[in-house]
PDB file of N, CA and C in Angstrom:
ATOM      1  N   UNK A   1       0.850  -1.176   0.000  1.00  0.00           N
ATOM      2  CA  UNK A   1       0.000   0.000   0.000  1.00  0.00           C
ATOM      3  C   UNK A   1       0.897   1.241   0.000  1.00  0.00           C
ATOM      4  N   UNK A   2       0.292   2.375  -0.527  1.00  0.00           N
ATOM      5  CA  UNK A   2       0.954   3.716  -0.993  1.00  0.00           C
ATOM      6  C   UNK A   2       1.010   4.360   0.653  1.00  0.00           C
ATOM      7  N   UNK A   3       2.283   4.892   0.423  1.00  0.00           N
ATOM      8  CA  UNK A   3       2.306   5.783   1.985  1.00  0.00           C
ATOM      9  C   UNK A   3       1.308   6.963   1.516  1.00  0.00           C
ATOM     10  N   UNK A   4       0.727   7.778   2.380  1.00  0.00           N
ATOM     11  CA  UNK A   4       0.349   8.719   2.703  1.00  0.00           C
ATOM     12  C   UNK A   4       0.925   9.966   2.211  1.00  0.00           C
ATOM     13  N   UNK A   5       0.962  10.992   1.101  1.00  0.00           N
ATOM     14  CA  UNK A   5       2.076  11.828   1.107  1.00  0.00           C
ATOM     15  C   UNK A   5       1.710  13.073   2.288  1.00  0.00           C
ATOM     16  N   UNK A   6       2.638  14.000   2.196  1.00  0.00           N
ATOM     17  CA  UNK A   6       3.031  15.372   2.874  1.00  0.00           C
ATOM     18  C   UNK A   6       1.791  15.798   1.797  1.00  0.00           C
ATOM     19  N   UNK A   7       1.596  15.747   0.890  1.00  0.00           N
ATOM     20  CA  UNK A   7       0.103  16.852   0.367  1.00  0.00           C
ATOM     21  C   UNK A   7      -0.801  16.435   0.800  1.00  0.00           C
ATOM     22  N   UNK A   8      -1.275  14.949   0.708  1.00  0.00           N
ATOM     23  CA  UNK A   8      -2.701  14.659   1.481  1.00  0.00           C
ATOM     24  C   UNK A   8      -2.451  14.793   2.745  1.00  0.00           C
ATOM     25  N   UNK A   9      -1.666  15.132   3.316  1.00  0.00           N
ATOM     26  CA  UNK A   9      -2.117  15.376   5.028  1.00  0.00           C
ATOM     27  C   UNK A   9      -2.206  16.570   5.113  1.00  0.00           C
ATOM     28  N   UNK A  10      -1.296  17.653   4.337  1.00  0.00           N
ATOM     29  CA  UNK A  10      -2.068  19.242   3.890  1.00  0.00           C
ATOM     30  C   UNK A  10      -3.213  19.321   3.635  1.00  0.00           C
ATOM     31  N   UNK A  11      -3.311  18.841   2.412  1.00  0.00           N
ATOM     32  CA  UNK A  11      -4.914  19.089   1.940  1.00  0.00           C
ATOM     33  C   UNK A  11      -5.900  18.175   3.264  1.00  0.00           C
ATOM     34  N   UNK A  12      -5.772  17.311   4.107  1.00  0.00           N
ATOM     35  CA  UNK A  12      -6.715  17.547   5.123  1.00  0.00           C
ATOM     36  C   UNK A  12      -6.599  18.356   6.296  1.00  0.00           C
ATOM     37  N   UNK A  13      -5.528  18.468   6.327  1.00  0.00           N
ATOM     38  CA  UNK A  13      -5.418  19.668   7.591  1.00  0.00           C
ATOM     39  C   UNK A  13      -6.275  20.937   6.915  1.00  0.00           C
ATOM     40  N   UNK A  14      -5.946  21.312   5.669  1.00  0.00           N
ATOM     41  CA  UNK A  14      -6.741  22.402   5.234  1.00  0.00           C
ATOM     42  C   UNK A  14      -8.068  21.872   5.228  1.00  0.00           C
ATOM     43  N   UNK A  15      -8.643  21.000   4.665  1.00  0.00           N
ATOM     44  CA  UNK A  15      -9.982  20.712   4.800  1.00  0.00           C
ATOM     45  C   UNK A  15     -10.936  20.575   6.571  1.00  0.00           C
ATOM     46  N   UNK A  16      -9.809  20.185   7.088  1.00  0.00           N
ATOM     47  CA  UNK A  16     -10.474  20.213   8.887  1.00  0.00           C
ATOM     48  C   UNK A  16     -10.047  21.695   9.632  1.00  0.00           C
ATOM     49  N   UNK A  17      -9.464  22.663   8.744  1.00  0.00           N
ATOM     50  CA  UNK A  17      -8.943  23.995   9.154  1.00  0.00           C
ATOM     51  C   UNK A  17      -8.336  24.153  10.154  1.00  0.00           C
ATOM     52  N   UNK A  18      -6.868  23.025  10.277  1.00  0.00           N
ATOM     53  CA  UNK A  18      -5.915  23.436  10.799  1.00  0.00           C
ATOM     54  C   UNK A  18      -4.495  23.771  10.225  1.00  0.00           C
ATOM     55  N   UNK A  19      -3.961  24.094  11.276  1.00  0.00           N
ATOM     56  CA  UNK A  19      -2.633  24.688  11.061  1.00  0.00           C
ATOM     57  C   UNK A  19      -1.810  24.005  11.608  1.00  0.00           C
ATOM     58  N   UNK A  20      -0.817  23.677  10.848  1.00  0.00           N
ATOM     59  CA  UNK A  20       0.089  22.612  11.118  1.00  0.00           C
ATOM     60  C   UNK A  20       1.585  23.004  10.384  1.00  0.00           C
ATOM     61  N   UNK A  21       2.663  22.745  11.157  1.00  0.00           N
ATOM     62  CA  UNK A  21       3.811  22.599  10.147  1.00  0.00           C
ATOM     63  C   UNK A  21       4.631  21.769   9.645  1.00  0.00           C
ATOM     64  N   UNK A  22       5.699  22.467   8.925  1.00  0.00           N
ATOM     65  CA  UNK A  22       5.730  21.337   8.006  1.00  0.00           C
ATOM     66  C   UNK A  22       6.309  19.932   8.294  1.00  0.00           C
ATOM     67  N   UNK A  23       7.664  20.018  10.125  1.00  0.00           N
ATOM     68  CA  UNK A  23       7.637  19.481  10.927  1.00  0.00           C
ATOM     69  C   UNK A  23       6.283  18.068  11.188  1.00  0.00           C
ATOM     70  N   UNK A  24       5.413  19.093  11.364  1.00  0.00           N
ATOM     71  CA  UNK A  24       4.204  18.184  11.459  1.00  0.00           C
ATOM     72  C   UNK A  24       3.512  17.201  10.650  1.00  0.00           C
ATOM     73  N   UNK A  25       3.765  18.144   9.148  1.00  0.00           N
ATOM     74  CA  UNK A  25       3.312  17.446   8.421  1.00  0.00           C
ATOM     75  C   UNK A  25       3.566  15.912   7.633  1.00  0.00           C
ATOM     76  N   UNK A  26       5.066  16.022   7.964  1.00  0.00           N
ATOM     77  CA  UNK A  26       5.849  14.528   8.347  1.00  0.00           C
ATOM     78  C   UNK A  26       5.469  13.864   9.252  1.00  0.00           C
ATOM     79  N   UNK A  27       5.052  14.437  10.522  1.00  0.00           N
ATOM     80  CA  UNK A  27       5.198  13.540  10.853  1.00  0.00           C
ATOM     81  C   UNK A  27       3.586  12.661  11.167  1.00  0.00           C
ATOM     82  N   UNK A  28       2.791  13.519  10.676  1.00  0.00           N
ATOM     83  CA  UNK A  28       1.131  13.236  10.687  1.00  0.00           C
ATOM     84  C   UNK A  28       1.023  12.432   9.593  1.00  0.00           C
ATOM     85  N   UNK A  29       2.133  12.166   8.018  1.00  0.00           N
ATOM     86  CA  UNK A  29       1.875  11.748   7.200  1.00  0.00           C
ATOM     87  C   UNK A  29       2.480  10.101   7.584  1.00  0.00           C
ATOM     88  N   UNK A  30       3.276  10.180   8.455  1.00  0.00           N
ATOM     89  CA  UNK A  30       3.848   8.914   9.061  1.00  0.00           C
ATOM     90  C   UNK A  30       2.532   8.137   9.925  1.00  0.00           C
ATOM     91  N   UNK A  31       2.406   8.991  10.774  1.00  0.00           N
ATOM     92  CA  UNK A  31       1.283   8.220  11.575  1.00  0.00           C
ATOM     93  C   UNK A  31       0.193   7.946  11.248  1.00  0.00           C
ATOM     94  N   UNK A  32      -0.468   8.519   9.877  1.00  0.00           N
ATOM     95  CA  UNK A  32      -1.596   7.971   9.368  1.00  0.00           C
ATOM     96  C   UNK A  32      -1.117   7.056   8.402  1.00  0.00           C
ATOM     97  N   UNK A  33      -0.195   6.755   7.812  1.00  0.00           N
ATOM     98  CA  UNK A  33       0.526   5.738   7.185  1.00  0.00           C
ATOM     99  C   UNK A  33       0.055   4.813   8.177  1.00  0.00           C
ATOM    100  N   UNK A  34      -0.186   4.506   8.975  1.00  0.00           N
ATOM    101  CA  UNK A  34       0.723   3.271  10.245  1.00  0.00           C
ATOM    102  C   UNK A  34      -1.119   2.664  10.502  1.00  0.00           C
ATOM    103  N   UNK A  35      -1.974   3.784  10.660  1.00  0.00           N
ATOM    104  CA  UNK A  35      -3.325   4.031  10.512  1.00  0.00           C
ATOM    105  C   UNK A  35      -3.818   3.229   9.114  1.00  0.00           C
ATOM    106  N   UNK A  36      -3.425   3.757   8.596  1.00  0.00           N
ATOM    107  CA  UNK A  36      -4.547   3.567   7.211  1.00  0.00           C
ATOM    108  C   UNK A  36      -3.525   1.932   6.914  1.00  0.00           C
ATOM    109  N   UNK A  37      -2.300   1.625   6.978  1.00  0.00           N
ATOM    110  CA  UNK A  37      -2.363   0.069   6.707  1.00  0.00           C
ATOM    111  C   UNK A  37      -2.689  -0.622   7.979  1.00  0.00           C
ATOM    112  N   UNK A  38      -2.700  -0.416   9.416  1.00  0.00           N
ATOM    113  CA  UNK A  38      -3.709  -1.029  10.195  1.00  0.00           C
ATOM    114  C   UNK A  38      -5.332  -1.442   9.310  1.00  0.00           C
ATOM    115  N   UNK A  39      -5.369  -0.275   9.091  1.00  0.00           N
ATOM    116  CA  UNK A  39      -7.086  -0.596   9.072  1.00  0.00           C
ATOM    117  C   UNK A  39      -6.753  -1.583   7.586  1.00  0.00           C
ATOM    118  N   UNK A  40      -6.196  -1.376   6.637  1.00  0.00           N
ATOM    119  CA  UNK A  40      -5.787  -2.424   5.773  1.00  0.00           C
ATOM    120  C   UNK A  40      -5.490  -3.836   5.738  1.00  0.00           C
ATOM    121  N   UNK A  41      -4.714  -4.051   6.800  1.00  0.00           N
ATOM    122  CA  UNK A  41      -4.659  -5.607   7.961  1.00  0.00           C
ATOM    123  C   UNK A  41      -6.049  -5.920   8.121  1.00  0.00           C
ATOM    124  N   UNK A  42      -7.064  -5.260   8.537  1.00  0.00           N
ATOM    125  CA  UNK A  42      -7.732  -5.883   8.961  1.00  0.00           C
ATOM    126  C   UNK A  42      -8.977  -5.901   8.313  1.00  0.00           C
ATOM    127  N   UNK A  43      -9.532  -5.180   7.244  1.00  0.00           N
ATOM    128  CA  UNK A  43      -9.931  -5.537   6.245  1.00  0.00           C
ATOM    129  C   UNK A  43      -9.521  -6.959   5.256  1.00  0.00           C
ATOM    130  N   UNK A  44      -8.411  -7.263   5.429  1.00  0.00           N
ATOM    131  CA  UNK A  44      -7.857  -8.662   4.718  1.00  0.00           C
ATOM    132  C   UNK A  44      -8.386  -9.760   5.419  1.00  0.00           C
ATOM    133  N   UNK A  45      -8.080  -9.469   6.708  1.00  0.00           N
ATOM    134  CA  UNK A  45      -8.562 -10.454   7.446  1.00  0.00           C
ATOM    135  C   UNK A  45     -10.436 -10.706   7.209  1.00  0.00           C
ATOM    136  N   UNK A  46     -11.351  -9.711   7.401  1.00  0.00           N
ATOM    137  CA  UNK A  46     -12.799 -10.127   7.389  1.00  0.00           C
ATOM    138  C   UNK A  46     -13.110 -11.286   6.399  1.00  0.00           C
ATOM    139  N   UNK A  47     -13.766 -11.827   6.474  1.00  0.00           N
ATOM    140  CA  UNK A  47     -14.438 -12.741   5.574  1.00  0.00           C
ATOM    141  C   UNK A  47     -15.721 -12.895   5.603  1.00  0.00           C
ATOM    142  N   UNK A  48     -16.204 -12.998   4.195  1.00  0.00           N
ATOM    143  CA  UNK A  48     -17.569 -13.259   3.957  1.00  0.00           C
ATOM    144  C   UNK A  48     -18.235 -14.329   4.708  1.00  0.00           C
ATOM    145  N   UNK A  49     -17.918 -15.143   4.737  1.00  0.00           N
ATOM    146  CA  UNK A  49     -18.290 -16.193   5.811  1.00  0.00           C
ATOM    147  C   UNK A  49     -18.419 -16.287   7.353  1.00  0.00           C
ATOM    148  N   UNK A  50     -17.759 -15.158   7.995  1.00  0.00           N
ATOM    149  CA  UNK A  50     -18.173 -14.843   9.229  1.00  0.00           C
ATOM    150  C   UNK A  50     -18.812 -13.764   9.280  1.00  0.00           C
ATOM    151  N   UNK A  51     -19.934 -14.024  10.331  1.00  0.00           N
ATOM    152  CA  UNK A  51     -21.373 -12.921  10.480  1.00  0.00           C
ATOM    153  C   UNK A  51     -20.501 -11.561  10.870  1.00  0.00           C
ATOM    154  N   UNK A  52     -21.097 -10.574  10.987  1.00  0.00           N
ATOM    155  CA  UNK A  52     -20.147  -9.721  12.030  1.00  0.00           C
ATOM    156  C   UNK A  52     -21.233  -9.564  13.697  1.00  0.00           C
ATOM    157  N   UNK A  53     -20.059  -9.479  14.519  1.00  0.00           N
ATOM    158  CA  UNK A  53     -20.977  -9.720  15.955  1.00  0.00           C
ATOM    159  C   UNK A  53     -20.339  -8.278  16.578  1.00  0.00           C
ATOM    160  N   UNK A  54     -21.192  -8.417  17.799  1.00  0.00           N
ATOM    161  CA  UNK A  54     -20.621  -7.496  18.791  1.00  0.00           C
ATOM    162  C   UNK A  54     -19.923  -8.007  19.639  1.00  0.00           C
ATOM    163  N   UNK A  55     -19.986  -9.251  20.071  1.00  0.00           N
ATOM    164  CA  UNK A  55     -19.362  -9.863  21.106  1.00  0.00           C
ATOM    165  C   UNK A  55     -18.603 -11.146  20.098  1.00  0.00           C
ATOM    166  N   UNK A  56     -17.645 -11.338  21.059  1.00  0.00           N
ATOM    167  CA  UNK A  56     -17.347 -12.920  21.036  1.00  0.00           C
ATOM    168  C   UNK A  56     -17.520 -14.479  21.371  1.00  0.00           C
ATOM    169  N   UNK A  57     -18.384 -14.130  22.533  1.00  0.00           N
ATOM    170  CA  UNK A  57     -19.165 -15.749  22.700  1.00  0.00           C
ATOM    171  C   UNK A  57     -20.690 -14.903  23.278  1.00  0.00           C
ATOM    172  N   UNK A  58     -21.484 -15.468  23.148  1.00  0.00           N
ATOM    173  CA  UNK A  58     -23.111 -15.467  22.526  1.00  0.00           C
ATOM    174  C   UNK A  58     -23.425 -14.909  24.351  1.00  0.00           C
ATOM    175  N   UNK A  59     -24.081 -14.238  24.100  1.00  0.00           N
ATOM    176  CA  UNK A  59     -24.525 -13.199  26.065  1.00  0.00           C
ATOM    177  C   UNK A  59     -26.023 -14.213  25.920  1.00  0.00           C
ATOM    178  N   UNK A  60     -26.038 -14.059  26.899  1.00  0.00           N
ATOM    179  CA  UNK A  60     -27.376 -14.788  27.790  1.00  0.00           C
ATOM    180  C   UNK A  60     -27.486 -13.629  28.784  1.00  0.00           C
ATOM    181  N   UNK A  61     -29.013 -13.459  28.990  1.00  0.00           N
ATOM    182  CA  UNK A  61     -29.442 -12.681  30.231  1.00  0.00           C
ATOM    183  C   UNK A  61     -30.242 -13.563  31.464  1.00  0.00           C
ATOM    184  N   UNK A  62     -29.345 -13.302  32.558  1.00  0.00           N
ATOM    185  CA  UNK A  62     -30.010 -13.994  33.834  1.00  0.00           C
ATOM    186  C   UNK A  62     -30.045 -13.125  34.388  1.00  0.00           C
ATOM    187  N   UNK A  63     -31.868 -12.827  34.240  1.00  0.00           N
ATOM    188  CA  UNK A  63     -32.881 -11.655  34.746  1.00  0.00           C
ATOM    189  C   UNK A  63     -33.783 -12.764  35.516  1.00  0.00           C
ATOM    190  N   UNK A  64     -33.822 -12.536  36.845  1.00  0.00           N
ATOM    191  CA  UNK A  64     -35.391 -13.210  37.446  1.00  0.00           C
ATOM    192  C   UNK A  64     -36.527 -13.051  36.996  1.00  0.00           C
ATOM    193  N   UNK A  65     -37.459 -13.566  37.079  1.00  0.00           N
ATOM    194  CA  UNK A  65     -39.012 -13.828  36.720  1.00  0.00           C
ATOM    195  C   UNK A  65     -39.333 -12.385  37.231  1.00  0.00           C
ATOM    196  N   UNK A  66     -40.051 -11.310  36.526  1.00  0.00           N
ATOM    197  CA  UNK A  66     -40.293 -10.366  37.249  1.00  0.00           C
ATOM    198  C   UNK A  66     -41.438 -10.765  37.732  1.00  0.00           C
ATOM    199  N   UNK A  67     -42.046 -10.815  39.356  1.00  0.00           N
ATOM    200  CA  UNK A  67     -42.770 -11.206  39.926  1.00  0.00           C
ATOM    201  C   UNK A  67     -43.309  -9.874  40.677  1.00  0.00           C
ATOM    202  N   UNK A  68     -44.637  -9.703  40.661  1.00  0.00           N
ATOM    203  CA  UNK A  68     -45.295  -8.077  41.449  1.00  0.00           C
ATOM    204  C   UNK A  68     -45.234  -9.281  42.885  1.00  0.00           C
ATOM    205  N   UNK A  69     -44.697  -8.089  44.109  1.00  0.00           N
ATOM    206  CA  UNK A  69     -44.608  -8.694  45.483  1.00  0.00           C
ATOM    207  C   UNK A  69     -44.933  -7.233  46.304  1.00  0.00           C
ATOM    208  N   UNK A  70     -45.410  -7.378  47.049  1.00  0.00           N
ATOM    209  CA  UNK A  70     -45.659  -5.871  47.678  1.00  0.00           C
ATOM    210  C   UNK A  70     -44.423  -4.857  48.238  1.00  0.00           C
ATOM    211  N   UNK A  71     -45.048  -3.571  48.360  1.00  0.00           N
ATOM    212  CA  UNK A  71     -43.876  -2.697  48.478  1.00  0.00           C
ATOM    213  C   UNK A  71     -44.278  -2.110  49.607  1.00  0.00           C
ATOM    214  N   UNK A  72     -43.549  -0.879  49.958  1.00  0.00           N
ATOM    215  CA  UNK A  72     -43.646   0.220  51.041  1.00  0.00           C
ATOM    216  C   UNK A  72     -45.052   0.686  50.944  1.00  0.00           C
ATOM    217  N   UNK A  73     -45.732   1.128  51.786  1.00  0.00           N
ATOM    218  CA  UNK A  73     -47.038   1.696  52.209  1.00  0.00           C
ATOM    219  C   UNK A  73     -46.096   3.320  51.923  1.00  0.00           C
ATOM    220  N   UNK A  74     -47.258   3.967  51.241  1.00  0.00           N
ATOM    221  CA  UNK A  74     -46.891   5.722  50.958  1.00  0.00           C
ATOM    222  C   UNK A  74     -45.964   6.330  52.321  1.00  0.00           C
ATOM    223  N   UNK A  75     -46.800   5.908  53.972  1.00  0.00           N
ATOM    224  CA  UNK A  75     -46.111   6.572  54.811  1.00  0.00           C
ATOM    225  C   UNK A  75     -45.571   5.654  55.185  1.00  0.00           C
ATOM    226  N   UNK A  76     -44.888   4.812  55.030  1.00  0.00           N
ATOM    227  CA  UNK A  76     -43.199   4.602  55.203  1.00  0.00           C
ATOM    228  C   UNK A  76     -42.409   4.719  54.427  1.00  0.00           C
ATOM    229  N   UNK A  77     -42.928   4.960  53.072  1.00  0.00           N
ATOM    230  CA  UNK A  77     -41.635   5.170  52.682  1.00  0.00           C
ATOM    231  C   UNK A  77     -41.735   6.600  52.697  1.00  0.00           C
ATOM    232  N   UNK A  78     -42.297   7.851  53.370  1.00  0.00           N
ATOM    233  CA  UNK A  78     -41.862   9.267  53.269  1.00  0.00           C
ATOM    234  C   UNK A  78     -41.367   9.616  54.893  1.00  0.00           C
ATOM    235  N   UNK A  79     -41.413   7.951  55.531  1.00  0.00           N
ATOM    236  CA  UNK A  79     -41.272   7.959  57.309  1.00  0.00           C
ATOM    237  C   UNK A  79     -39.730   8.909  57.073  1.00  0.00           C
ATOM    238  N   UNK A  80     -38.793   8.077  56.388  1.00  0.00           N
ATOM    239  CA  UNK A  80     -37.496   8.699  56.166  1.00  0.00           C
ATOM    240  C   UNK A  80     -37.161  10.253  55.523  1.00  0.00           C
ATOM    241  N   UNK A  81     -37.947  10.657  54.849  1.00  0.00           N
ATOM    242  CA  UNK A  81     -37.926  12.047  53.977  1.00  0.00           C
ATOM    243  C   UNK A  81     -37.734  12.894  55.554  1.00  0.00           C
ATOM    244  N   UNK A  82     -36.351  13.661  54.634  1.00  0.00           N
ATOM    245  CA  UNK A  82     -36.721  14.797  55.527  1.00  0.00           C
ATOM    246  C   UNK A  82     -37.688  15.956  55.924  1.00  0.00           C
ATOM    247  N   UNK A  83     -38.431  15.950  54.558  1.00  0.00           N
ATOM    248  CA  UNK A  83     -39.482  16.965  54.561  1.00  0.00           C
ATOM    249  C   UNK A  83     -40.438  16.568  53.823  1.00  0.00           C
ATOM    250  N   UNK A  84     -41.934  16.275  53.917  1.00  0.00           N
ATOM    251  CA  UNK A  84     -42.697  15.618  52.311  1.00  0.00           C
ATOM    252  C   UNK A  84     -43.878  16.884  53.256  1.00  0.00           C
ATOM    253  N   UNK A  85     -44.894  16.925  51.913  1.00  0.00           N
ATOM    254  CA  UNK A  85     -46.113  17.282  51.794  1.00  0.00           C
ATOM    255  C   UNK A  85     -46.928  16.599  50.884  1.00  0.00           C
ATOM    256  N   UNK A  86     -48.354  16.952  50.591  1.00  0.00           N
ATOM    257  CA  UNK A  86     -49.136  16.093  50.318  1.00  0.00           C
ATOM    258  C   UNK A  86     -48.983  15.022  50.030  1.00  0.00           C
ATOM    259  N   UNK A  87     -48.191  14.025  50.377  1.00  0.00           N
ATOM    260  CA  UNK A  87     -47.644  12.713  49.992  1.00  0.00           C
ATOM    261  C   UNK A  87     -46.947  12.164  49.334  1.00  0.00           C
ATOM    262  N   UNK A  88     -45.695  13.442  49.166  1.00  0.00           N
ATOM    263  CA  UNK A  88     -44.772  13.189  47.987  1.00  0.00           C
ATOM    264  C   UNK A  88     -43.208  13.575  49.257  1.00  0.00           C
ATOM    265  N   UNK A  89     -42.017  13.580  48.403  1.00  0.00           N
ATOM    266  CA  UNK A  89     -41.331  13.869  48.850  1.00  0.00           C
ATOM    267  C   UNK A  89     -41.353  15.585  48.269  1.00  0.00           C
ATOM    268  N   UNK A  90     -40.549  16.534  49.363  1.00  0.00           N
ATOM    269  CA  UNK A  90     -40.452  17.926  49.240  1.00  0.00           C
ATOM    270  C   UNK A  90     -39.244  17.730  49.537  1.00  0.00           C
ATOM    271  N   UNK A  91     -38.580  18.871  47.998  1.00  0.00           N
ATOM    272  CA  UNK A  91     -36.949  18.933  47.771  1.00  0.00           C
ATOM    273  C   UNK A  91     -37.287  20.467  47.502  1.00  0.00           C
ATOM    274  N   UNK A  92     -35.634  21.510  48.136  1.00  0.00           N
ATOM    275  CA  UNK A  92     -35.834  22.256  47.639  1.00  0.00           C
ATOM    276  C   UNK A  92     -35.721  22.772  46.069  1.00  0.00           C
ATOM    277  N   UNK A  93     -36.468  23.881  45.625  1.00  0.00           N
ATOM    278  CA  UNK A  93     -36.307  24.175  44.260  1.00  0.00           C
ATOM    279  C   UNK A  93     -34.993  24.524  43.909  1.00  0.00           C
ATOM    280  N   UNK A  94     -34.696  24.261  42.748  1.00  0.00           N
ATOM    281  CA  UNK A  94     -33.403  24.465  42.161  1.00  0.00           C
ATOM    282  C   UNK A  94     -33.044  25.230  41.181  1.00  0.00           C
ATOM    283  N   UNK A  95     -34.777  25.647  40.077  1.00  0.00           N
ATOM    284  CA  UNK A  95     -34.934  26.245  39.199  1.00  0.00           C
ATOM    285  C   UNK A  95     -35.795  27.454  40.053  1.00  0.00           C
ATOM    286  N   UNK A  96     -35.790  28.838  39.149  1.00  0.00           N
ATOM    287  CA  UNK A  96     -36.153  29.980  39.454  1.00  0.00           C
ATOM    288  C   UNK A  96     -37.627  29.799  38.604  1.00  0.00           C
ATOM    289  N   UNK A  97     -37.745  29.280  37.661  1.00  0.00           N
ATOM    290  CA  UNK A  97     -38.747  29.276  36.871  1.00  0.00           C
ATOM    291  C   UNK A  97     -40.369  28.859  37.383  1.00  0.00           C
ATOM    292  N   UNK A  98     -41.671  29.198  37.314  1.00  0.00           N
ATOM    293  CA  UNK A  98     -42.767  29.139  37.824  1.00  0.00           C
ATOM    294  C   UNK A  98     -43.196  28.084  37.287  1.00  0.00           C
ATOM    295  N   UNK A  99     -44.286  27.226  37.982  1.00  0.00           N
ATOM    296  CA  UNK A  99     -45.093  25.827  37.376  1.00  0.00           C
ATOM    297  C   UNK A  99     -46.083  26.784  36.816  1.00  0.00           C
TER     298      UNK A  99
END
């Protein structure tokens, strides 16, 4: 595969509107060299014959039976609140804005 030259890494630095020198521009043309035949490796490697996955061995979910079982009665669970009214919890406001 073709290295990368010193103009195409200009012409994208100009296209992403940076400023770079020419220092740089060696050495950005090196490291996307190193980049672009990585990603080349591994394009060779895919094959039509394997699916593409997210994982590597197959996830299972061990979720319990969701089962309804009873909960807190309204006044215990506001027994703990430091402050409630009409049967809610009361926090102070945080926004200036009116309901």
């Amino acid at each position: 595969m073709a290295a990368i030259s010193r103009e195409e890494v200009a012409h994208l630095a100009r296209l992403s509107r940076l400023a770079v020198t020419d220092e740089e521009l060696d050495q950005f043309a090196g490291q996307l060299d190193v980049i672009l035949n990585a990603v080349a490796r591994v394009g060779e490697v895919a094959a039509d014959d394997i699916p593409p996955t997210s994982h590597a061995v197959p996830l299972t979910n061990v979720l319990r039976e969701d089962v309804m079982r009873p909960g807190l009665e309204r006044d215990a669970a506001l027994a703990g609140a430091p402050d409630s009214q009409d049967g809610r919890y009361r926090v102070p406001r945080i926004l200036d804005e009116e309901v």
